[in-house]
Protein backbone atom coordinates (compact mmCIF):
# COMPACT_ATOMS: atom_id res chain seq x y z
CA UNK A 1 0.00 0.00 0.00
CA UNK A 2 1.04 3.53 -0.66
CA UNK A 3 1.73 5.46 1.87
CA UNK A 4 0.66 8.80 0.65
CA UNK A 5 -2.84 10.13 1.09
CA UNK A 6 -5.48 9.69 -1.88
CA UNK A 7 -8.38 10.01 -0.45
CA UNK A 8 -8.07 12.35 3.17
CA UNK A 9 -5.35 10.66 4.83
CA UNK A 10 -6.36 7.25 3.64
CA UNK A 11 -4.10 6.00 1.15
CA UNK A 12 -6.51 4.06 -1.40
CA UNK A 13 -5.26 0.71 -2.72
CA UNK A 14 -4.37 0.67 -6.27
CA UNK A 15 -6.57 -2.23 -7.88
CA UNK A 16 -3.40 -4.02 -8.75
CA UNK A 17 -2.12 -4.38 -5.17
CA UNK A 18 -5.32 -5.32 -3.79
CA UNK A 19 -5.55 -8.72 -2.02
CA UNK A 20 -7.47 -10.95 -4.22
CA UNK A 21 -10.62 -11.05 -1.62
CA UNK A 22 -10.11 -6.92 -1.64
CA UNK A 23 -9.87 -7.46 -5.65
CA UNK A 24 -13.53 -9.12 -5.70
CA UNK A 25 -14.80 -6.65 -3.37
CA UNK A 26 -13.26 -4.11 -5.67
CA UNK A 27 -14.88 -5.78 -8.73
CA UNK A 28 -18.47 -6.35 -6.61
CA UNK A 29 -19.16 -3.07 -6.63
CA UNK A 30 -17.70 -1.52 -9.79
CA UNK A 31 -19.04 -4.62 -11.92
CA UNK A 32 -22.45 -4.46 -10.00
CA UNK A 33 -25.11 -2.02 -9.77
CA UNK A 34 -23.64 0.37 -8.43
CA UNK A 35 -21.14 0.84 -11.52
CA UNK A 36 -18.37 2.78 -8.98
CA UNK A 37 -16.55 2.84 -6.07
CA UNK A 38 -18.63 5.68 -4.12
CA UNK A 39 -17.00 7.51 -1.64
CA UNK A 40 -17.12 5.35 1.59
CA UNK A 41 -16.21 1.98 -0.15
CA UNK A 42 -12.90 3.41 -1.51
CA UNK A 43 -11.98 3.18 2.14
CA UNK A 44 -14.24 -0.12 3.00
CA UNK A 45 -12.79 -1.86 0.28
CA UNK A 46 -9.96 -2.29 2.39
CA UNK A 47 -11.98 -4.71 4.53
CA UNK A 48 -13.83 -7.01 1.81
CA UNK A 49 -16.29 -8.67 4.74
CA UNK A 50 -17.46 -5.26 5.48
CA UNK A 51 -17.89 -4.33 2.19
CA UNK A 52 -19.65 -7.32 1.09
CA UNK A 53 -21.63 -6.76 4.15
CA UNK A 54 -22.53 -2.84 3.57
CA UNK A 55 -23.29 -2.53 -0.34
CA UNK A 56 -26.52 -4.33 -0.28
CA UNK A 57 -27.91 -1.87 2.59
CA UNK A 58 -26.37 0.60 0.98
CA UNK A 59 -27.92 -1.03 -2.18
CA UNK A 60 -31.40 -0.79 -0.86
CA UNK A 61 -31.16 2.92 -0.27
CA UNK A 62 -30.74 3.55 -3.58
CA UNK A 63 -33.99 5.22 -5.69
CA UNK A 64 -36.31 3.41 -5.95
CA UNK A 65 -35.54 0.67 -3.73
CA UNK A 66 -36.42 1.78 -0.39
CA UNK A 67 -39.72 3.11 1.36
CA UNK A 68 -38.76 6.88 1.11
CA UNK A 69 -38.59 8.70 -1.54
CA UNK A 70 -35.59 10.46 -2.87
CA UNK A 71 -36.48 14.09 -0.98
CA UNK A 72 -37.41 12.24 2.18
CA UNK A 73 -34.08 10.23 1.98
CA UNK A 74 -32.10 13.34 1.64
CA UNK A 75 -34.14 15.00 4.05
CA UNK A 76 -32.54 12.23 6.46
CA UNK A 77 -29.07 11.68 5.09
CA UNK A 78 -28.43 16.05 5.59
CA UNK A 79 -29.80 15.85 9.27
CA UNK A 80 -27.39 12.78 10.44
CA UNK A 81 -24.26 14.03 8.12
CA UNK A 82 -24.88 17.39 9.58
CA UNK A 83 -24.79 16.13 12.69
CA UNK A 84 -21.92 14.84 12.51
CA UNK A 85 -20.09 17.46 10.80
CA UNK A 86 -18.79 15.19 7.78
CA UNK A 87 -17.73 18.04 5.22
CA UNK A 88 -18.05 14.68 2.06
CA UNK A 89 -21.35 13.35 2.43
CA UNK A 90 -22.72 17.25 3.46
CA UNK A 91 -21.68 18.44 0.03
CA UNK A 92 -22.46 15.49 -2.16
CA UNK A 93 -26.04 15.52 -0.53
CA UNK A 94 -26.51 19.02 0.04
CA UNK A 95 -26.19 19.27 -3.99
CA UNK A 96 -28.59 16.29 -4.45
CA UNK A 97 -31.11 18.07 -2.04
CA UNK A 98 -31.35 20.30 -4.71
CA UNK A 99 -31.35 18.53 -7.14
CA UNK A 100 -33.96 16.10 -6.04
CA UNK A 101 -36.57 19.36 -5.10
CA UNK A 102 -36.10 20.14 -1.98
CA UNK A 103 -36.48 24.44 -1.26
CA UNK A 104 -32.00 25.45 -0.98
CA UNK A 105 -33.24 27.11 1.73
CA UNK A 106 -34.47 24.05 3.75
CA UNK A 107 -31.21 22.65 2.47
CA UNK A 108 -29.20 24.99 3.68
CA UNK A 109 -31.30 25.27 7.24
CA UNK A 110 -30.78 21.32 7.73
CA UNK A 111 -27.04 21.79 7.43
CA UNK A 112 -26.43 25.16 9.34
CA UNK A 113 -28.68 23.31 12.15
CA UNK A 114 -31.61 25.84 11.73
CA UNK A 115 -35.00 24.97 12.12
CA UNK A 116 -37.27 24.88 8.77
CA UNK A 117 -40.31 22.93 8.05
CA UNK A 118 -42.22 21.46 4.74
CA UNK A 119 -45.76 21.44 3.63
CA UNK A 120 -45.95 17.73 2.53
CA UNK A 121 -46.79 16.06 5.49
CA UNK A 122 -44.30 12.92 5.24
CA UNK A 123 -41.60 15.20 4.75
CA UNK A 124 -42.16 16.75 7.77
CA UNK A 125 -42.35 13.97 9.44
CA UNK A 126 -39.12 12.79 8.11
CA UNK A 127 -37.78 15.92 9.66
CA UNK A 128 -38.75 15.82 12.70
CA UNK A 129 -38.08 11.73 13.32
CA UNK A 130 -34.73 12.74 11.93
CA UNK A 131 -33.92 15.78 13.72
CA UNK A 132 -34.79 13.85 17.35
CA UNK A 133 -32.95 10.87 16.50
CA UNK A 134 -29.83 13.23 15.44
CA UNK A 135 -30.25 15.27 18.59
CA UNK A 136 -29.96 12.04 20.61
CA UNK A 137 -33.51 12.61 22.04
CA UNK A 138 -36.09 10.49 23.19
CA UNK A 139 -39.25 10.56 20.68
CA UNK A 140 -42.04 11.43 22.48
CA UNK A 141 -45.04 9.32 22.41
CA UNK A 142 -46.75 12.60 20.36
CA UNK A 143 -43.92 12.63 17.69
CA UNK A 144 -44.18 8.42 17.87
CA UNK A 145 -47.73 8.82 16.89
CA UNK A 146 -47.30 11.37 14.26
CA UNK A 147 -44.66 9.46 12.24
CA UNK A 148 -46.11 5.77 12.90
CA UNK A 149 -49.79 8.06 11.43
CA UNK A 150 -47.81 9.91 8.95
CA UNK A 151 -45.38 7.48 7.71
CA UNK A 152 -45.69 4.23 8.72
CA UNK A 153 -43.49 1.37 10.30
CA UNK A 154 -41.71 0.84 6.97
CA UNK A 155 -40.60 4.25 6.51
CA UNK A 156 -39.40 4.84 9.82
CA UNK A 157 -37.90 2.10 9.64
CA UNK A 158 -35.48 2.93 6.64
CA UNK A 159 -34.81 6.40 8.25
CA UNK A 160 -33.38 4.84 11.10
CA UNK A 161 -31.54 2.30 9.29
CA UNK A 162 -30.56 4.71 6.32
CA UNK A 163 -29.21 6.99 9.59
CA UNK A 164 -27.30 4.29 11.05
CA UNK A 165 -25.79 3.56 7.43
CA UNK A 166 -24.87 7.42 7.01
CA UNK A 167 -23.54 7.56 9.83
CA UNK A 168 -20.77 5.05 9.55
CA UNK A 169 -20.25 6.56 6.49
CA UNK A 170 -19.86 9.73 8.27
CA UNK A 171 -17.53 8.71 10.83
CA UNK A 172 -15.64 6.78 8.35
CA UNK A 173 -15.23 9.97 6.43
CA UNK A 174 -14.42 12.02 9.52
CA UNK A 175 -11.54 9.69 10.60
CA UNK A 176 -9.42 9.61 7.65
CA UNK A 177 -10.43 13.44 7.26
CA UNK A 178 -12.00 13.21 3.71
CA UNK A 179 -12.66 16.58 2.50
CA UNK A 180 -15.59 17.65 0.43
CA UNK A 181 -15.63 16.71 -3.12
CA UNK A 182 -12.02 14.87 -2.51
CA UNK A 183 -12.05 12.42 -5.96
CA UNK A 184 -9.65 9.78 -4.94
CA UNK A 185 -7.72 7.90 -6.82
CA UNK A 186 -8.91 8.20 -10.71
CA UNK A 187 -9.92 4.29 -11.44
């Protein structure tokens, strides 16, 4: 392995000096759906059990593929990035916020930690589900009943499985100090 920085201060195996499990990792994702190496997995691919393990939630998040729809999953994915100040997934997603429909100044609230709000009821629920869970607060049996109402038991579900996911991602960026937009190693 290198030992100069590619991606942060990770220093991303070339494909030719992978381990052959880290190799079919490598060539699970790129060859796969997915079509890439997004940004957490150039680091995971180090360990190929944990990547084999990650893609398909990751996988399910994905359009389409989940419960949520692509402005209530970025809704969720800018309140847990946000909260933990990871500078990669905040830019990536605050662009796709955008571009998905969701007001830039809602956007831009979510990330500066302001409060904002949406007229389509789900969302709002996403918001709020999100924005307790983030906080590290106990939902209250009011909000409980709002977003079980509101959303149901499969939604809130994949928030708080699509924050859990984001969150390792988060952290993973935040450790080897990825900074926003960093490309990586061109593959």
């Amino acid at each position: 392995m290198s030992d100069a920085p590619t991606f942060g201060r990770y220093a991303e195996i070339p494909v030719d000096r992978m381990t052959p499990e880290q190799r079919a990792g490598y060539r699970f994702l790129v060859d796969g759906p997915r079509g890439r190496l997004p940004g957490p997995y150039k680091v995971w691919v180090h360990n190929p059990q944990l990547l084999h393990a990650a893609a398909p939630l990751g996988q399910h998040f994905t359009p389409g593929q989940s419960s949520l729809s692509e402005r209530e999953r970025e809704i969720a994915v800018l309140i847990i990035t946000s909260r933990w100040h990871s500078a990669y997934p905040i830019a990536a997603h605050e662009k796709r916020g955008v571009e998905v429909g969701l007001p830039a100044a809602a956007v831009e609230a979510i990330i500066a930690g302001l409060p904002t709000s949406f007229p389509d009821a789900r969302e709002q629920g996403v918001y709020e589900l999100a924005m307790a869970l983030a906080a590290g607060r106990l939902v209250p049996q009011g909000l409980y009943d709002r977003a079980v109402s509101v959303l149901g038991h499969e939604s809130v579900t994949d928030i708080i499985v699509l924050m859990g996911y984001y969150t390792a991602v988060s952290l993973t960026m935040n450790f080897y100090a990825v900074p926003a937009g960093s490309p990586g190693l061109a593959r």
